[in-house]
N, C-alpha and C. Protein backbone atom coordinates (compact mmCIF):
# COMPACT_ATOMS: atom_id res chain seq x y z
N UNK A 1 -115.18 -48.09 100.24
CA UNK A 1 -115.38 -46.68 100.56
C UNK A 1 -116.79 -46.49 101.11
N UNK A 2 -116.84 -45.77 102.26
CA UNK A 2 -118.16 -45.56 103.00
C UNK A 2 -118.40 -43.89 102.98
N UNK A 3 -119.33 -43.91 102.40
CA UNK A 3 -120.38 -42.23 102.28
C UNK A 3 -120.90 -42.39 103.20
N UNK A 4 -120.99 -40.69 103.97
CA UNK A 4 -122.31 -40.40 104.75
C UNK A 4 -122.84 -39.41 104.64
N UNK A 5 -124.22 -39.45 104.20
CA UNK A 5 -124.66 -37.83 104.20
C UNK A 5 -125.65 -37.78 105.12
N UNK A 6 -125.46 -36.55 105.35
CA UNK A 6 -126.39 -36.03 106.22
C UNK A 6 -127.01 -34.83 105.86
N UNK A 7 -128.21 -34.71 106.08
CA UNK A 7 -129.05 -33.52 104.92
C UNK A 7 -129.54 -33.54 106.68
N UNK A 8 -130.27 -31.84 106.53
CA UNK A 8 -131.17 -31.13 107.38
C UNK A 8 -132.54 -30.47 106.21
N UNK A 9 -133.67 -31.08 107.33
CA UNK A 9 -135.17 -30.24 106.48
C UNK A 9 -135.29 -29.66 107.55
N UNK A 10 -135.74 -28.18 107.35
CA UNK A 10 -136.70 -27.23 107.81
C UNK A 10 -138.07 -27.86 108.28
N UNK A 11 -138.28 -29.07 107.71
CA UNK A 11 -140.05 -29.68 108.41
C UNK A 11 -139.74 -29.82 109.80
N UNK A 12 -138.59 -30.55 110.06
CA UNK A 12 -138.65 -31.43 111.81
C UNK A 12 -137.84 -30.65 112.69
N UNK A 13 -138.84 -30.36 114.20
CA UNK A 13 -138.19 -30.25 115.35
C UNK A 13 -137.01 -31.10 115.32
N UNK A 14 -135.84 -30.99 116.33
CA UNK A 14 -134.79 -31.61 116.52
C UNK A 14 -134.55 -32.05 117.67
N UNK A 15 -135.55 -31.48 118.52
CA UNK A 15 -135.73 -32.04 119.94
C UNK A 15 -137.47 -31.61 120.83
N UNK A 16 -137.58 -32.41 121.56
CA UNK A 16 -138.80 -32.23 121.91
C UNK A 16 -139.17 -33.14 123.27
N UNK A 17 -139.14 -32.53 124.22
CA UNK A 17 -139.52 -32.75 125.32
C UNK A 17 -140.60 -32.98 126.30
N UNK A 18 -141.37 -34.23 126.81
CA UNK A 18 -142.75 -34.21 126.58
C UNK A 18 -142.53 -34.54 128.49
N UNK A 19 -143.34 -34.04 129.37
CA UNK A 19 -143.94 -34.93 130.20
C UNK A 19 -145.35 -35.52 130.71
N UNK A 20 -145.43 -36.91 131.31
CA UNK A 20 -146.52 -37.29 131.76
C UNK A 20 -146.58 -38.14 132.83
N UNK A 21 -148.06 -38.20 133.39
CA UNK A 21 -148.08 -39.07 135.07
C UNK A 21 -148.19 -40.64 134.42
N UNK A 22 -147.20 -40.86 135.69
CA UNK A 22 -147.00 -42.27 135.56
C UNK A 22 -148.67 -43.06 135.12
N UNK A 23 -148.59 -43.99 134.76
CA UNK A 23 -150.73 -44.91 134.39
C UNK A 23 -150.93 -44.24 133.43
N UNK A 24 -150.64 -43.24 132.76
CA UNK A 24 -151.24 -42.39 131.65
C UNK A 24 -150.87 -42.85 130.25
N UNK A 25 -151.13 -42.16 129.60
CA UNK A 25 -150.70 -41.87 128.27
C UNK A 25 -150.04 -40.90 127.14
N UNK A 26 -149.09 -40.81 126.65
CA UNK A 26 -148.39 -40.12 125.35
C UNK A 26 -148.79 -39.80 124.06
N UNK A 27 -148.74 -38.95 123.53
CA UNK A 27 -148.84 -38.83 122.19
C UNK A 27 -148.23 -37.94 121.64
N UNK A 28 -147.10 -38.48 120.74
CA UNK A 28 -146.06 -38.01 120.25
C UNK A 28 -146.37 -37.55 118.84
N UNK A 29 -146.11 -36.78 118.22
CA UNK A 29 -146.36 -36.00 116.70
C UNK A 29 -144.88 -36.14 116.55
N UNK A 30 -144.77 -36.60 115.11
CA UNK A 30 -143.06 -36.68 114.16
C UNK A 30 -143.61 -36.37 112.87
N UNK A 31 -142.81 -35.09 112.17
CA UNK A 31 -142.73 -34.71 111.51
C UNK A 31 -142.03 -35.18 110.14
N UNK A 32 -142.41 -35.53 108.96
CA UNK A 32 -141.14 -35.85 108.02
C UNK A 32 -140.79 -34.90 106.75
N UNK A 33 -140.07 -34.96 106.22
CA UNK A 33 -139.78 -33.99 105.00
C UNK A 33 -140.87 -34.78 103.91
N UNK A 34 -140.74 -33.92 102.82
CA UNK A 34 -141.48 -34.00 101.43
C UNK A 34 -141.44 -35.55 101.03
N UNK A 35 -141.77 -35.91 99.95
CA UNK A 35 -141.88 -37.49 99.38
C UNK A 35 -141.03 -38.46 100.26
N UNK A 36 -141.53 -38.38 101.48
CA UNK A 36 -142.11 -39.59 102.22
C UNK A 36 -142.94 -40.34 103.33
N UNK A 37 -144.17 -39.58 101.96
CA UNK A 37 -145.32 -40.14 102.97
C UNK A 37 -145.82 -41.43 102.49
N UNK A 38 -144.81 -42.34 101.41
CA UNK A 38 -145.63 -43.84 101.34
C UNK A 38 -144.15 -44.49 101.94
N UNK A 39 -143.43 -44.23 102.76
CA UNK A 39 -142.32 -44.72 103.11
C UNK A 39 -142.71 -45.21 104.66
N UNK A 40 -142.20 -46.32 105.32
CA UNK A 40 -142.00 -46.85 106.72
C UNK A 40 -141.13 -46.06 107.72
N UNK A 41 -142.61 -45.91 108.60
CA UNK A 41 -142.08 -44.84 109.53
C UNK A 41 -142.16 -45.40 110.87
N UNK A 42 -140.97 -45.01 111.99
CA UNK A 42 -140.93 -45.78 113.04
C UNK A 42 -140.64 -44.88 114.28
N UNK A 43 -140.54 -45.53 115.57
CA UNK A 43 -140.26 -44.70 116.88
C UNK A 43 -139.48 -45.62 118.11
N UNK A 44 -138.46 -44.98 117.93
CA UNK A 44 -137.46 -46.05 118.41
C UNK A 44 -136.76 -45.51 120.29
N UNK A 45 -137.08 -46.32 120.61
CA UNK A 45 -135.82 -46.20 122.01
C UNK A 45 -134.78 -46.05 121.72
N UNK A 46 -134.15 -45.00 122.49
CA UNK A 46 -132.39 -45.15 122.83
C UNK A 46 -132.02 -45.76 123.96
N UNK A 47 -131.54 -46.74 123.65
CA UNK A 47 -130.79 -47.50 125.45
C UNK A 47 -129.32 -47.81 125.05
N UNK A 48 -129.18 -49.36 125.44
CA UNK A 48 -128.05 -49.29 124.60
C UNK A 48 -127.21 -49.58 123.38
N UNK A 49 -128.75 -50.15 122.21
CA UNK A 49 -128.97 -50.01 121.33
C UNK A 49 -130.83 -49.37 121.05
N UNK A 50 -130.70 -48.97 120.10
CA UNK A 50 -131.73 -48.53 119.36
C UNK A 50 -132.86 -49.77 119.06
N UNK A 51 -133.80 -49.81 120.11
CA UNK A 51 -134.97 -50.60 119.56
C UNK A 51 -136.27 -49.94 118.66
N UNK A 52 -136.61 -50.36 117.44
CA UNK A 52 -137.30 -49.38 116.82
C UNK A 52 -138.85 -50.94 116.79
N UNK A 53 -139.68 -49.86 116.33
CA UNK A 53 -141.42 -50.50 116.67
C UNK A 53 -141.83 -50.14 114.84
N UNK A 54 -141.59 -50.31 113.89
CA UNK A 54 -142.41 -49.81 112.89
C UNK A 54 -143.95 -49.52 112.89
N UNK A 55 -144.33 -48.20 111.90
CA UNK A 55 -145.95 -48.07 112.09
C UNK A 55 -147.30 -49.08 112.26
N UNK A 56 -146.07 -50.75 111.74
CA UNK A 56 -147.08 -51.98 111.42
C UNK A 56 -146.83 -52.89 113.17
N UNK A 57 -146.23 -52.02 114.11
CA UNK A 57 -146.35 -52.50 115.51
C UNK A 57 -147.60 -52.40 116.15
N UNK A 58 -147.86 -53.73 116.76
CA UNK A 58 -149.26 -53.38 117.86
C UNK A 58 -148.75 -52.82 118.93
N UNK A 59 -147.65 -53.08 119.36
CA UNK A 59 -146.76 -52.02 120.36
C UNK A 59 -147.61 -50.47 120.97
N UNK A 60 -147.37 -49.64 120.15
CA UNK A 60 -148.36 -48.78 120.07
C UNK A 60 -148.93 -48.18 119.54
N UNK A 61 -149.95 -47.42 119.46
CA UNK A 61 -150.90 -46.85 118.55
C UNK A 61 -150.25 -45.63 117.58
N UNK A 62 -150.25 -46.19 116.19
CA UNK A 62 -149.88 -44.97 115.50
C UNK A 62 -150.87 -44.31 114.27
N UNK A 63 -150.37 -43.53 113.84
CA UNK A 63 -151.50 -43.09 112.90
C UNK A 63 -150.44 -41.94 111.98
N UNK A 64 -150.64 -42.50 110.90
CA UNK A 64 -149.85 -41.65 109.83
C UNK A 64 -150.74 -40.50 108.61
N UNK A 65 -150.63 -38.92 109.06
CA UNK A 65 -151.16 -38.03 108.28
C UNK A 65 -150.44 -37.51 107.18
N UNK A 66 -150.62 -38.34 105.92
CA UNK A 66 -149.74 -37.94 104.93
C UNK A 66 -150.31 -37.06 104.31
N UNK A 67 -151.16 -36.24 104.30
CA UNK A 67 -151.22 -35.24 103.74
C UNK A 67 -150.53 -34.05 104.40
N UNK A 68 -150.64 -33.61 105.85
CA UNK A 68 -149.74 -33.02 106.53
C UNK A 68 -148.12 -33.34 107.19
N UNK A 69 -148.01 -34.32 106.43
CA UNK A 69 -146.51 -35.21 106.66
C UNK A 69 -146.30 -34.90 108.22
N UNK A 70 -146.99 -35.68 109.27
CA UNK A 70 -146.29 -36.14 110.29
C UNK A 70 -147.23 -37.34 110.61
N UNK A 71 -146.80 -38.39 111.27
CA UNK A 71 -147.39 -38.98 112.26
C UNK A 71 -147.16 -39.01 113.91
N UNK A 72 -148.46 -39.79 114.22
CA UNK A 72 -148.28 -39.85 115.79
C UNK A 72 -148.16 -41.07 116.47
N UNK A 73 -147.82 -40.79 117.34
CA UNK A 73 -147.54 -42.35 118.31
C UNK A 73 -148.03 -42.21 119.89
N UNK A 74 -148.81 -42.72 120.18
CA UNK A 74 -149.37 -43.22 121.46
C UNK A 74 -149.10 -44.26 122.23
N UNK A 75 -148.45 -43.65 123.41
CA UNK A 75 -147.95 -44.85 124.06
C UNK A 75 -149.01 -44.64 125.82
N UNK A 76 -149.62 -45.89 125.86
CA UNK A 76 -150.50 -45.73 127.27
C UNK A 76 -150.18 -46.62 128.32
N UNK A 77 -150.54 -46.58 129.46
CA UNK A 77 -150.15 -47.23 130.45
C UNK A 77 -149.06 -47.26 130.87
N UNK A 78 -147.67 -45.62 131.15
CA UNK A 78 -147.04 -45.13 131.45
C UNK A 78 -146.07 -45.83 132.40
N UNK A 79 -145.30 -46.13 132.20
CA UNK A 79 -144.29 -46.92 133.96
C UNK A 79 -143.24 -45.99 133.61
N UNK A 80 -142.44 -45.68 135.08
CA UNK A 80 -141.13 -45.49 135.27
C UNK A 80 -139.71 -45.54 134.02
N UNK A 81 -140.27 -47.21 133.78
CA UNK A 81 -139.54 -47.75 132.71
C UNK A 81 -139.72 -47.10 131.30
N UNK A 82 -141.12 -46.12 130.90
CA UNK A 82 -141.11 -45.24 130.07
C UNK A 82 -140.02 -44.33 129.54
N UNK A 83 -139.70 -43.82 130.90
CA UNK A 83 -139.05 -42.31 130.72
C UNK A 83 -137.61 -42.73 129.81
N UNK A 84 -137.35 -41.83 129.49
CA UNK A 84 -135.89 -41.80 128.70
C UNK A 84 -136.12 -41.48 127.27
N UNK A 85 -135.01 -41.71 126.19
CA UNK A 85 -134.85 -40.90 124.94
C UNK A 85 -135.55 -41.79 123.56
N UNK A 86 -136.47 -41.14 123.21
CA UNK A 86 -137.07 -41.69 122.04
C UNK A 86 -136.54 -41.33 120.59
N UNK A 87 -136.73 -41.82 119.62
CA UNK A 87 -136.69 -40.95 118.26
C UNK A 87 -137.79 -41.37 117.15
N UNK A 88 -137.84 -40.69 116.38
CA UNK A 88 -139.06 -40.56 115.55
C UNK A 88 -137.80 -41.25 114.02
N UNK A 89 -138.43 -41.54 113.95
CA UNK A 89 -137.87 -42.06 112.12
C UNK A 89 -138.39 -42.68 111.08
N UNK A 90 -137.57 -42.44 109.84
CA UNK A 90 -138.31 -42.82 108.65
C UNK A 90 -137.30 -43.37 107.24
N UNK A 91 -137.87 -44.18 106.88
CA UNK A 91 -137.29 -45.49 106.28
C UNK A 91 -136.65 -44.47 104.84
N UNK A 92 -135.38 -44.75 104.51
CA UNK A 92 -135.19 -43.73 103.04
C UNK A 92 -133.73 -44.78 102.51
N UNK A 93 -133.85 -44.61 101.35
CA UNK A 93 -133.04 -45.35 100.28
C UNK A 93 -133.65 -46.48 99.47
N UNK A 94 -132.55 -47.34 99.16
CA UNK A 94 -133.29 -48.41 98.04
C UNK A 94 -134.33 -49.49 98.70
N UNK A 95 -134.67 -49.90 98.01
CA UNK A 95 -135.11 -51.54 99.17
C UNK A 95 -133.90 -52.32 99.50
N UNK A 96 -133.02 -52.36 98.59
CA UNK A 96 -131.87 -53.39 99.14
C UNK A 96 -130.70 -52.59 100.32
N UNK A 97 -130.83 -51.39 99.81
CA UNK A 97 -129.91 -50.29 100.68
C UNK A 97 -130.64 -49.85 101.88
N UNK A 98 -132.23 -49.46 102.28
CA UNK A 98 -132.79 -48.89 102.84
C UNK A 98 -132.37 -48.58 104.25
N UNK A 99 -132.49 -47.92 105.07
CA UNK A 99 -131.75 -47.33 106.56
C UNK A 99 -133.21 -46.70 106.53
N UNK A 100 -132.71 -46.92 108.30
CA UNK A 100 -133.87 -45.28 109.26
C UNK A 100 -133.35 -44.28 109.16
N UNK A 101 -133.70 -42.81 108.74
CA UNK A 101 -133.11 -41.35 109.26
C UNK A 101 -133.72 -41.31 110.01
N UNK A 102 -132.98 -40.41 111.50
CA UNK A 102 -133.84 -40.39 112.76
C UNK A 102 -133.68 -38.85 112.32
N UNK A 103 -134.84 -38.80 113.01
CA UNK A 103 -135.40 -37.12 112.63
C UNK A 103 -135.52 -36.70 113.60
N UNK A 104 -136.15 -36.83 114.47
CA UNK A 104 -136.37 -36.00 115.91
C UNK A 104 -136.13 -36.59 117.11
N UNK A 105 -135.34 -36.19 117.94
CA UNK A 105 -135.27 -36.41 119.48
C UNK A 105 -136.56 -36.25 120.68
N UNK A 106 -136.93 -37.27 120.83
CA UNK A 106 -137.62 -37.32 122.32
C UNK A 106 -137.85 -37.54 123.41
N UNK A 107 -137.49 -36.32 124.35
CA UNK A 107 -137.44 -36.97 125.79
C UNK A 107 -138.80 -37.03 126.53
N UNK A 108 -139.09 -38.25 127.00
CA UNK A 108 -140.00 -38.36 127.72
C UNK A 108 -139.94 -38.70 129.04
N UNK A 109 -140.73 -37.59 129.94
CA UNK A 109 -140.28 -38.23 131.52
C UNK A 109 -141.07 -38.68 132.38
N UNK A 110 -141.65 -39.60 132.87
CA UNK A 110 -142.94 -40.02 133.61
C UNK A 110 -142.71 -39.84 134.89
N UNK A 111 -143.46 -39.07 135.65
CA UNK A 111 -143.72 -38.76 137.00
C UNK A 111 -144.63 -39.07 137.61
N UNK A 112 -145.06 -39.60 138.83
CA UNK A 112 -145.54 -39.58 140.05
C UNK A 112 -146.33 -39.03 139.93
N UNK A 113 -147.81 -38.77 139.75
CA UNK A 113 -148.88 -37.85 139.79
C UNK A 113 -148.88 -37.80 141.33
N UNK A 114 -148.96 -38.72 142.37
CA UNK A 114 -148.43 -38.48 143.35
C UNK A 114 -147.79 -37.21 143.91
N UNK A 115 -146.49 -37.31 143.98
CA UNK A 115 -145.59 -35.99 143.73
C UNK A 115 -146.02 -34.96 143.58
N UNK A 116 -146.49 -34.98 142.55
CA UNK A 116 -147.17 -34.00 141.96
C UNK A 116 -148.28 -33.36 142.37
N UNK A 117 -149.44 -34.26 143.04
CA UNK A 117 -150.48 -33.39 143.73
C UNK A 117 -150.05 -33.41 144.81
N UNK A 118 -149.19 -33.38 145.44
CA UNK A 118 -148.64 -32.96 146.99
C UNK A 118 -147.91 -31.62 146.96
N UNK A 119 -147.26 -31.42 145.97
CA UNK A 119 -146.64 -30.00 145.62
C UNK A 119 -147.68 -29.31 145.33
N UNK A 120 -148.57 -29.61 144.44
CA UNK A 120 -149.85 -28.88 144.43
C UNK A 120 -150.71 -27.80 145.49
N UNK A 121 -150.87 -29.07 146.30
CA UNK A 121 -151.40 -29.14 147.72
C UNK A 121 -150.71 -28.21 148.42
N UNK A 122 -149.47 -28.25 148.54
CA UNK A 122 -148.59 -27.55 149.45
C UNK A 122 -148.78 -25.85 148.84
N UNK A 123 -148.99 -25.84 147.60
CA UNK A 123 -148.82 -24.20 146.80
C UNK A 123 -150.31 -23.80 147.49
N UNK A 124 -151.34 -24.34 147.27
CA UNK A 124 -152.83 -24.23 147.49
C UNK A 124 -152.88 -23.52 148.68
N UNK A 125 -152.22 -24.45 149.87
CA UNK A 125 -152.63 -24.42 151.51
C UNK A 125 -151.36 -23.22 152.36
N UNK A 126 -150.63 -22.34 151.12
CA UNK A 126 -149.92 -21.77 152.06
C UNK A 126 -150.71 -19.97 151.69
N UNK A 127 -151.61 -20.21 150.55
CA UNK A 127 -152.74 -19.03 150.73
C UNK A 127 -153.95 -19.08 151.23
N UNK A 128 -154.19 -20.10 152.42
CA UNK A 128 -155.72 -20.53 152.86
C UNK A 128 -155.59 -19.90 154.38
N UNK A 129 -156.87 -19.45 154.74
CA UNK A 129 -156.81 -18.30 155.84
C UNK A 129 -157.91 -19.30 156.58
N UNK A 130 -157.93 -19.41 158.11
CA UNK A 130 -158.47 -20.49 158.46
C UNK A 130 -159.04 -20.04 159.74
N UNK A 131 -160.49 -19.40 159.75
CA UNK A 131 -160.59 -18.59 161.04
C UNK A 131 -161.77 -19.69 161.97
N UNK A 132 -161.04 -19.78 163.06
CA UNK A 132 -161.53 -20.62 164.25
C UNK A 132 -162.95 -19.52 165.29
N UNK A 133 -163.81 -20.07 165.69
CA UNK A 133 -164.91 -19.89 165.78
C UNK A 133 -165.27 -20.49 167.12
């Protein structure tokens, strides 16, 4: 016989949508519920399985505020290959039983700063008055 529960906290967003220029850097805030801030907390890809990085990854930079129960995750040097669906999670049950609950959804989308200052450019130069002399 297989149980599943599924509980909802009031602490965590359920989705969260971030963007940044491609070369750059991220920093993601995940929220967790009450007694578990000495628990293993992680940030996982969705592809076509779930690759997860625990807080003890050099992968990327994390930092866990257990007094305000969330941590963060920093991810730098941005590629293409960035973008897509993240999740935030945190380790709950026995040691022999233990699982991830994924807590929050994150989409991250990396763009072209490129792109981006050309649209810029284009908004700028269609209010510029240009008197010849």
């Amino acid at each position: 016989k297989v149980e599943l529960k599924v509980e909802e906290d009031d602490c965590c967003e359920k989705s969260v949508t971030e963007t940044v220029y491609l070369g750059g850097e991220a920093t993601i805030s995940c929220n967790y519920p009450e007694g578990r801030e000495y628990s293993t907390k992680y940030f996982c890809k969705e592809q076509d399985r779930f690759i997860c990085n625990s807080m003890n990854s050099n992968n990327n930079k994390m930092y866990d505020n257990r007094t305000e129960k969330f941590y963060s995750v920093t991810i730098s040097d941005l590629t293409e290959d960035d973008t897509g669906t993240y999740w935030c999670g945190v380790e709950t049950g026995k040691r022999k039983e233990s699982y991830i609950a994924l807590i929050t959804q994150v989409k991250l989308r990396v763009i072209s700063e490129y792109k981006q200052d050309f649209y810029f450019f284009s908004m700028c130069t269609q209010n510029t008055h240009v008197t010849v002399l």
